[in-house]
N, C-alpha and C. Protein backbone atom coordinates (compact mmCIF):
# COMPACT_ATOMS: atom_id res chain seq x y z
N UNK A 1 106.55 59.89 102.54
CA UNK A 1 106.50 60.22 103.95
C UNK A 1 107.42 61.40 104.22
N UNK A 2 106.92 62.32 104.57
CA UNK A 2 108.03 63.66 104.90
C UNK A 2 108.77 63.33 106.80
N UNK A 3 109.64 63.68 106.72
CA UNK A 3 110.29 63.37 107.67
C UNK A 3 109.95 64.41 108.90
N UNK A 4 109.53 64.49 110.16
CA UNK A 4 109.32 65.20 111.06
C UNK A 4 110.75 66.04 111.32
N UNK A 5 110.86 67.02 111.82
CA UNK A 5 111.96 68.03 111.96
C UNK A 5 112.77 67.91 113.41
N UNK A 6 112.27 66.83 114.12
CA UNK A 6 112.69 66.24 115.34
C UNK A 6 112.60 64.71 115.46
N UNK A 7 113.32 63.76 115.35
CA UNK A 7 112.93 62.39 115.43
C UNK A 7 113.01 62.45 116.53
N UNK A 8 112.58 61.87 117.43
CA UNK A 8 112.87 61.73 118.79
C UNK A 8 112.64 59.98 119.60
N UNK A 9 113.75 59.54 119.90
CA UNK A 9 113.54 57.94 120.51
C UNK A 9 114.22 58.45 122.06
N UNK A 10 112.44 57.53 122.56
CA UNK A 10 113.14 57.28 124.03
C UNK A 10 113.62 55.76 124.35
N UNK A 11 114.43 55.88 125.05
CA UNK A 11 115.74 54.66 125.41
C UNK A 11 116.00 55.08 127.03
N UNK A 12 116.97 54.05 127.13
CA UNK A 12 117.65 54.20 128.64
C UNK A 12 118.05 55.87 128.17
N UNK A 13 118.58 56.23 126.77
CA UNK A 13 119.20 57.15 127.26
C UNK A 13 118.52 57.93 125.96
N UNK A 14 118.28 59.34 126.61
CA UNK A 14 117.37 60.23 125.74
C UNK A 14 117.71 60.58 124.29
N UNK A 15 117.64 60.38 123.42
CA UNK A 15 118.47 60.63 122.07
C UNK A 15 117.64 61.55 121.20
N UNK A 16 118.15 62.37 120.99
CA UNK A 16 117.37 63.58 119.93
C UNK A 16 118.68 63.33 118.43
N UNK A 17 117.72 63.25 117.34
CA UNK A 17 118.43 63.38 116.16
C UNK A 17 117.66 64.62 115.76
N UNK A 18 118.64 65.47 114.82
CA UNK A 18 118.08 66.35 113.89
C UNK A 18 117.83 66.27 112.54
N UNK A 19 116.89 65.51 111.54
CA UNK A 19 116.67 65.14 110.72
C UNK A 19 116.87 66.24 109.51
N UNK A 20 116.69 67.43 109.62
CA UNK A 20 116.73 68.60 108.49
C UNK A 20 118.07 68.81 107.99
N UNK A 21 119.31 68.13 108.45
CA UNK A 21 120.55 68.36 108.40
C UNK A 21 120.89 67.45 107.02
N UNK A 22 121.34 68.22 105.85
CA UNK A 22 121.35 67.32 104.93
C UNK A 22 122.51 66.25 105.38
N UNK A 23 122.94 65.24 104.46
CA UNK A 23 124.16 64.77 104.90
C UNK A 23 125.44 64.91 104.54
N UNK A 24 126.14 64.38 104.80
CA UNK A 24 127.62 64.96 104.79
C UNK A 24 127.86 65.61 105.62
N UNK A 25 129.19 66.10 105.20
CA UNK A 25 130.71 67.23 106.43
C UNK A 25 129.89 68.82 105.83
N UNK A 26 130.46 69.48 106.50
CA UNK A 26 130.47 70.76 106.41
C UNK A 26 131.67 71.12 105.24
N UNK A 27 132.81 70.35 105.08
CA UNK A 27 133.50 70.24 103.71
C UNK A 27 132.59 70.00 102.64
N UNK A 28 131.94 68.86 102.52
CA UNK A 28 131.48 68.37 101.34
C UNK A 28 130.44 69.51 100.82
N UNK A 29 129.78 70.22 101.96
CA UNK A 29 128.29 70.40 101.38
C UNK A 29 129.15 72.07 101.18
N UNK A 30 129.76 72.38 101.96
CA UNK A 30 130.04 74.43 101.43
C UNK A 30 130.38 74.70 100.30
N UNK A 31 131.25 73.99 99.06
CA UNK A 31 131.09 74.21 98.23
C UNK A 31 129.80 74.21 97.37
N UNK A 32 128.93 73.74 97.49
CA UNK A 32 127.42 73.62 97.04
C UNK A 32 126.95 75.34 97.65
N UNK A 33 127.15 75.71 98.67
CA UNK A 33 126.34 76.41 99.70
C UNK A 33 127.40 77.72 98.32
N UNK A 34 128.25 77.98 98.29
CA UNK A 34 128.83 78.94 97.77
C UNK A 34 128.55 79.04 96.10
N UNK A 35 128.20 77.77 95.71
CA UNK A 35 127.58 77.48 94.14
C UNK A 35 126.60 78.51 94.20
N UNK A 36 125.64 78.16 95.36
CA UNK A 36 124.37 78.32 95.00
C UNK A 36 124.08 79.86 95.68
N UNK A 37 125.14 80.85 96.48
CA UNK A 37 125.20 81.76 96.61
C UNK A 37 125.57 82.63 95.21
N UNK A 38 126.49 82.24 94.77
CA UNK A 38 127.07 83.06 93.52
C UNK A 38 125.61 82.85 92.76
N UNK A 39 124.79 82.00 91.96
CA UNK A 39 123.35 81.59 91.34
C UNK A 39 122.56 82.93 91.76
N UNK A 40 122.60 82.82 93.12
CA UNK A 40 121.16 84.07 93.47
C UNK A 40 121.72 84.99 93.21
N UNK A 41 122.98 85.37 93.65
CA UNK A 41 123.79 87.10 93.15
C UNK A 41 123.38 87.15 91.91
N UNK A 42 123.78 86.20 90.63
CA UNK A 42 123.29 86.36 89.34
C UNK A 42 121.77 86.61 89.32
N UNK A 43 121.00 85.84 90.38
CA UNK A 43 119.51 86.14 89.86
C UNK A 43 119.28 87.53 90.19
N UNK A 44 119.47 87.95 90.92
CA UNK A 44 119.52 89.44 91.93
C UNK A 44 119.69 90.10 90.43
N UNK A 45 121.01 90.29 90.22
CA UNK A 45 121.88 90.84 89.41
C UNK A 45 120.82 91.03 88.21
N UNK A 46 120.48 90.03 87.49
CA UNK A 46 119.49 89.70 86.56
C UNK A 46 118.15 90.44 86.54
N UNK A 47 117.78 90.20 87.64
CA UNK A 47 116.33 91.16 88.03
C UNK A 47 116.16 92.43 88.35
N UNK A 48 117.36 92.98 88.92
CA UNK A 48 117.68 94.59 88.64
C UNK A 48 117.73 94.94 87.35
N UNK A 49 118.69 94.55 86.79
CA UNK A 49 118.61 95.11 84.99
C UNK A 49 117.13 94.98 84.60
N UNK A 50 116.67 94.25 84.90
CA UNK A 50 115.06 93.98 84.13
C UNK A 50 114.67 95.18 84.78
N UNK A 51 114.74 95.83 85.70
CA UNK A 51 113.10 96.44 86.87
C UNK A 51 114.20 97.80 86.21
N UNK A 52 115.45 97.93 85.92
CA UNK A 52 115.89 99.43 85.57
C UNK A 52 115.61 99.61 84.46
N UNK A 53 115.37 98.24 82.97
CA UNK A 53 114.46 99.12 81.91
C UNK A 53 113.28 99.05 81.65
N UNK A 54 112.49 98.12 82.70
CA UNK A 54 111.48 98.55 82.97
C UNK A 54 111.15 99.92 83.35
N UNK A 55 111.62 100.20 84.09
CA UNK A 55 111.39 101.63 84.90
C UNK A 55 111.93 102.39 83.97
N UNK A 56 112.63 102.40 82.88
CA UNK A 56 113.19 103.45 81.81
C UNK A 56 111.94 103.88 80.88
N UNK A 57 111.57 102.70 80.49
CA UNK A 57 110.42 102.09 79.79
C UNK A 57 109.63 103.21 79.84
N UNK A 58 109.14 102.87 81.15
CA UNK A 58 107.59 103.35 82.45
C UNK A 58 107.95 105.06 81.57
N UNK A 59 109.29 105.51 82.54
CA UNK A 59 109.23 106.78 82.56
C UNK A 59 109.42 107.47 81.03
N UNK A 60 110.14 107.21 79.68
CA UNK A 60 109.68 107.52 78.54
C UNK A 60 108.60 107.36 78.31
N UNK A 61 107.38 106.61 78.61
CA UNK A 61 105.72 106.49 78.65
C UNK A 61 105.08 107.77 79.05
N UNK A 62 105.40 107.77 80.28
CA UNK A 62 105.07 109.31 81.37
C UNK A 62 105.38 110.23 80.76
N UNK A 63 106.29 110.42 80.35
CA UNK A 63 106.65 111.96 79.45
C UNK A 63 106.00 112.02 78.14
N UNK A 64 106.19 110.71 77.96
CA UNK A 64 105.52 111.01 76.25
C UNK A 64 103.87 111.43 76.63
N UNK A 65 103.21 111.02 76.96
CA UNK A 65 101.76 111.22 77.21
C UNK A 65 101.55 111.99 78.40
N UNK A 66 102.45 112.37 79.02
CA UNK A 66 102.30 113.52 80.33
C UNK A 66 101.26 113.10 81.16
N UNK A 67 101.68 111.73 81.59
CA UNK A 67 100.84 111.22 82.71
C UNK A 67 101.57 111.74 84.14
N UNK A 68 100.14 111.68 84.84
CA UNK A 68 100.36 112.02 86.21
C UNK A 68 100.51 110.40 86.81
N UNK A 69 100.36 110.93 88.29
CA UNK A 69 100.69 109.73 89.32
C UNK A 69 99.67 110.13 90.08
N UNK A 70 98.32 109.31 90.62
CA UNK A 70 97.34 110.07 91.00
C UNK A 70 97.85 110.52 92.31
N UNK A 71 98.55 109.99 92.83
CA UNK A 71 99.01 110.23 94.29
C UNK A 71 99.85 111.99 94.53
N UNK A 72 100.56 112.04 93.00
CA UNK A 72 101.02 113.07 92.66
C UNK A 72 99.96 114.56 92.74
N UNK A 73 99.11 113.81 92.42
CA UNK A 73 97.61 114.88 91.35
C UNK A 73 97.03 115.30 92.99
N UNK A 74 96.95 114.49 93.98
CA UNK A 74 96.33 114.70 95.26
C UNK A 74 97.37 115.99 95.74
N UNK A 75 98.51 115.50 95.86
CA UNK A 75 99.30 116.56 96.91
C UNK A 75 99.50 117.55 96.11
N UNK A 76 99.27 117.76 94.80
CA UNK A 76 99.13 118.99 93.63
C UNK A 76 98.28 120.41 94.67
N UNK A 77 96.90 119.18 94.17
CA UNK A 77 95.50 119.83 94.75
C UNK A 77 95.69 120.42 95.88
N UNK A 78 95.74 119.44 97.15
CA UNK A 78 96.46 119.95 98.65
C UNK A 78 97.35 121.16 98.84
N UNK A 79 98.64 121.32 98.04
CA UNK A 79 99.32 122.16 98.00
C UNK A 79 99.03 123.72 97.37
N UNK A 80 97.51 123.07 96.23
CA UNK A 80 97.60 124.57 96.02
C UNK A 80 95.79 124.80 96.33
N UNK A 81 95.16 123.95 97.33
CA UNK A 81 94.26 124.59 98.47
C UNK A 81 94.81 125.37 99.16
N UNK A 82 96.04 124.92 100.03
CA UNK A 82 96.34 125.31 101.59
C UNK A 82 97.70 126.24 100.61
N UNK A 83 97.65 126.63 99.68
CA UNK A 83 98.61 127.91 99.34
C UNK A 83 98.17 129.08 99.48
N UNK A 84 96.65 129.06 99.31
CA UNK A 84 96.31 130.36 99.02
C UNK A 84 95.84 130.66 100.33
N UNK A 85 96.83 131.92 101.10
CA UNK A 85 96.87 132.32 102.35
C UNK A 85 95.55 133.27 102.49
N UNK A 86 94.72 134.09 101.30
CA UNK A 86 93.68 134.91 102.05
C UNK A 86 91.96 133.74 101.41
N UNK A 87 92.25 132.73 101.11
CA UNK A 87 91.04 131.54 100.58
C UNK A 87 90.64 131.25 102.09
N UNK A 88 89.62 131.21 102.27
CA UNK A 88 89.08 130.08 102.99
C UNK A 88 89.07 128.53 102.14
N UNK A 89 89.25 127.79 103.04
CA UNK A 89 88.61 126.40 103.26
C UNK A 89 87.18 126.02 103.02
N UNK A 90 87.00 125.06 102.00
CA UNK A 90 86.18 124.69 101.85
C UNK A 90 85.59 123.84 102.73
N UNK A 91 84.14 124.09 103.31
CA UNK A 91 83.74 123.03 104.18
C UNK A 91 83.75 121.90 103.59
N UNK A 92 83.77 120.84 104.55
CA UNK A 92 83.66 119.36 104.02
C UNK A 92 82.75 118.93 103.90
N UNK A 93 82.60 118.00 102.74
CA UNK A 93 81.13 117.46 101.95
C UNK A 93 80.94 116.49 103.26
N UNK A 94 79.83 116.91 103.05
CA UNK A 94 78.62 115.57 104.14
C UNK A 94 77.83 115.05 103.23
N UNK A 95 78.17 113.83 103.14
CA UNK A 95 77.45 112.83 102.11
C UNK A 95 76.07 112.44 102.19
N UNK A 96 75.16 112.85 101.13
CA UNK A 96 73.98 112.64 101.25
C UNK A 96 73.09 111.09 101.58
N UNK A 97 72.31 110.45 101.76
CA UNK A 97 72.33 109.15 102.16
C UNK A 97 71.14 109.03 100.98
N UNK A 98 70.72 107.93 100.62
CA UNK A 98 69.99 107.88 99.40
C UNK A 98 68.31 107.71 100.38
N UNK A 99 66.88 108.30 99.80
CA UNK A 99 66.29 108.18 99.74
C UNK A 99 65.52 106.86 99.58
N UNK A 100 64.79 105.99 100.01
CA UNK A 100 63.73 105.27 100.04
C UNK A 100 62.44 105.37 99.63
């Protein structure tokens, strides 16, 4: 049975409990709360080193085989359309619709 996040009993006198509150003092449980802060800093900590030689990885890959980034390859193109100051512009393709 999962516990609702509001118990609520009516009586002569209105009583709201908050059930999500683990138990214990605010003594007992902060040392736990500070355990388990220092844990995620390590996981944090942990998962950066991974994603920085990953990403070392990635980028000795890229150089070795002189890959692009297609996103790269677009603003290439873009930059050296709209460079050439006496070019016209190419009109824009109007897509043919297929035959029946």
């Amino acid at each position: 049975m999962v516990p609702d996040f509001f118990d609520v009993t009516l009586s002569d006198r209105y009583e709201l409990r908050l059930s999500f509150f683990p138990p214990g003092t605010v003594k007992d449980i902060k040392p736990q709360v500070l355990d388990n802060q220092e844990k995620i800093k390590k996981v944090i900590e942990s998962v950066n080193q991974t994603l920085q030689k990953k990403l070392g990885v990635r980028k000795e890959f890229v150089t070795k085989y002189s890959i692009q980034d297609p996103s790269q390859q677009a603003k290439a193109a873009g930059a050296a359309a709209a460079g050439g100051a006496g070019q016209q512009k190419a009109a824009p393709q109007v897509g043919g619709g297929v035959l029946v």
